[in-house]
Protein backbone atom coordinates (compact mmCIF):
# COMPACT_ATOMS: atom_id res chain seq x y z
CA UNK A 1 -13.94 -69.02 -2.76
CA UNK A 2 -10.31 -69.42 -2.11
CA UNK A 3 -7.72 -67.84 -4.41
CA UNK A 4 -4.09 -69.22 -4.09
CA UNK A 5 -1.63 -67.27 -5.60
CA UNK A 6 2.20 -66.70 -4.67
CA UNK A 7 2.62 -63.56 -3.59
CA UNK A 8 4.73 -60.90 -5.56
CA UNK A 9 5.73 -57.42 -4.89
CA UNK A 10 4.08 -54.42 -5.73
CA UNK A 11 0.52 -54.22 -8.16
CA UNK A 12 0.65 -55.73 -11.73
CA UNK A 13 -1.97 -56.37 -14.05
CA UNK A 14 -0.79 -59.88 -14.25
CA UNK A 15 -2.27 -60.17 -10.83
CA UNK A 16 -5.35 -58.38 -12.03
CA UNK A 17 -5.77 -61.02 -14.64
CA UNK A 18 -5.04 -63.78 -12.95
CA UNK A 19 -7.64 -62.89 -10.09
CA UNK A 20 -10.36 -61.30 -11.93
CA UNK A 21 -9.88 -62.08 -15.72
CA UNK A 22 -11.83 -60.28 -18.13
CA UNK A 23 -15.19 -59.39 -16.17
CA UNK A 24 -16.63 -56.30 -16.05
CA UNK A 25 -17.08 -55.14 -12.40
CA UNK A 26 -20.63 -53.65 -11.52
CA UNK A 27 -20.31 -50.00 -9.88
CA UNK A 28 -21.88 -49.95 -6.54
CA UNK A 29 -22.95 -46.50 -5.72
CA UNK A 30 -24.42 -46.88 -2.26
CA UNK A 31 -24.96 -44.02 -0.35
CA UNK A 32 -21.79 -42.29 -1.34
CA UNK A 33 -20.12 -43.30 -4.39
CA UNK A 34 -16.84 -42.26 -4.77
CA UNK A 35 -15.03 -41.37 -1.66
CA UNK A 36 -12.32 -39.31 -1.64
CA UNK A 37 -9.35 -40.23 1.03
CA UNK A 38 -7.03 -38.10 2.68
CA UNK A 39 -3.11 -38.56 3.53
CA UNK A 40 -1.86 -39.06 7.00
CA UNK A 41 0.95 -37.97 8.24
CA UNK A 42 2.96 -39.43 11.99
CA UNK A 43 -0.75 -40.58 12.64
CA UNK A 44 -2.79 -37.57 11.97
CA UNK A 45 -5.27 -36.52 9.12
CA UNK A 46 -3.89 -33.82 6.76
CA UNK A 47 -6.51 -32.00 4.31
CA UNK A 48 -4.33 -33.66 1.08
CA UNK A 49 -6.63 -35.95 -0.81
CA UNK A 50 -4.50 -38.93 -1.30
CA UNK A 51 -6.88 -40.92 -3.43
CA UNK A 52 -10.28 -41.22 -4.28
CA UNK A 53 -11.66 -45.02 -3.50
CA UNK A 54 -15.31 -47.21 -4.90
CA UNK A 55 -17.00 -49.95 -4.62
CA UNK A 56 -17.24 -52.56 -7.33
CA UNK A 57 -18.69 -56.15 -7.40
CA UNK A 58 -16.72 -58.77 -9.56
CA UNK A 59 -18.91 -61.54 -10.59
CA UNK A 60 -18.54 -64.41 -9.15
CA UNK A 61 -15.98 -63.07 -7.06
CA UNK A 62 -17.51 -60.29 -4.31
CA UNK A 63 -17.11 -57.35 -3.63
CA UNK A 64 -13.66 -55.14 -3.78
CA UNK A 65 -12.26 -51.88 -3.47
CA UNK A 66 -10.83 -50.18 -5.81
CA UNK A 67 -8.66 -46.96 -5.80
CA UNK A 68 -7.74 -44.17 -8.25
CA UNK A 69 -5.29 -41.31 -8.34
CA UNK A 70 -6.66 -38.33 -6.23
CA UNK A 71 -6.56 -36.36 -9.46
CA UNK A 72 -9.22 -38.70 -11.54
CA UNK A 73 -11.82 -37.12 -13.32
CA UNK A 74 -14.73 -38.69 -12.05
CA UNK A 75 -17.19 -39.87 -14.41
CA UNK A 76 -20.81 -40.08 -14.05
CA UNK A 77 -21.43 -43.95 -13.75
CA UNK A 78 -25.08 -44.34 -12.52
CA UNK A 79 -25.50 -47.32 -9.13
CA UNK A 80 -25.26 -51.11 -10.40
CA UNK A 81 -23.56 -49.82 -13.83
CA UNK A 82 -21.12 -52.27 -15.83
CA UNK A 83 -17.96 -50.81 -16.27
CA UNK A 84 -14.27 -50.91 -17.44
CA UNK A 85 -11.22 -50.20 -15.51
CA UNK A 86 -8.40 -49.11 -17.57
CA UNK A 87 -5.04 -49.90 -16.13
CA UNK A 88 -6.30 -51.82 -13.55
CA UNK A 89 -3.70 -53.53 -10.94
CA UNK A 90 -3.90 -55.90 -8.43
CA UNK A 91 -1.76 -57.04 -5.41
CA UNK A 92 -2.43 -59.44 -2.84
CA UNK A 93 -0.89 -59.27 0.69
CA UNK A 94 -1.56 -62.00 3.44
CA UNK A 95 -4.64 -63.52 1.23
CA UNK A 96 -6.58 -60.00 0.64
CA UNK A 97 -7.02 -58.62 -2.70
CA UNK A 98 -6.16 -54.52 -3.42
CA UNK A 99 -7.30 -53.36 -6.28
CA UNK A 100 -6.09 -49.69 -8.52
CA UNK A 101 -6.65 -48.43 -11.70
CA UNK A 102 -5.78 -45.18 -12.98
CA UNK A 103 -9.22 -44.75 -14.99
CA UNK A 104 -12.95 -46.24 -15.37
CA UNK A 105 -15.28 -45.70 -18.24
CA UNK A 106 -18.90 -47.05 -18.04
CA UNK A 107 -19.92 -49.71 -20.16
CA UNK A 108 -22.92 -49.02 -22.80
């Protein structure tokens, strides 16, 4: 599936909506769950978390990643679990979808 949208600067949640609507993505777990990311710095690794990254699959849509603030407080969401992503933001560059929200809450 092809999504054609003109391309704007910087994340909004327009661009969330317009992409994804309101589905609830499904938390894919895997083998590692969250993943926490560092910062680099003139090419190198530093030990700074610079944010913490998952994988979620949007229904009839595939498979993105989304990130969070290093500083999230990481909830227990079990593997294949709907959830919510509160603030969630979306940007697309060159035809590829980046996805950020600043929380996630599992849906019951």
């Amino acid at each position: 599936m092809t999504i054609k949208l003109k391309q704007k600067t910087g994340y909004s949640e327009e661009s969330y909506q317009q992409i994804f609507g309101n589905t609830s993505p499904i938390f894919l777990k895997g083998s590692s769950g969250f993943e926490s990311r560092n910062k680099f710095v003139d090419g190198k690794r530093t030990l700074e978390i610079d944010k913490i990254v998952g994988e979620f699959y949007f229904p009839n849509i595939g498979v993105a990643t989304v990130k969070f603030s290093p500083n999230l407080d990481l909830p227990n969401v079990a593997d294949m679990q709907k959830v919510n992503l509160i603030g969630a933001q979306a940007i697309v560059i060159k035809n590829d979808v980046y996805v950020k929200a600043e929380k996630i809450e599992a849906v019951i």
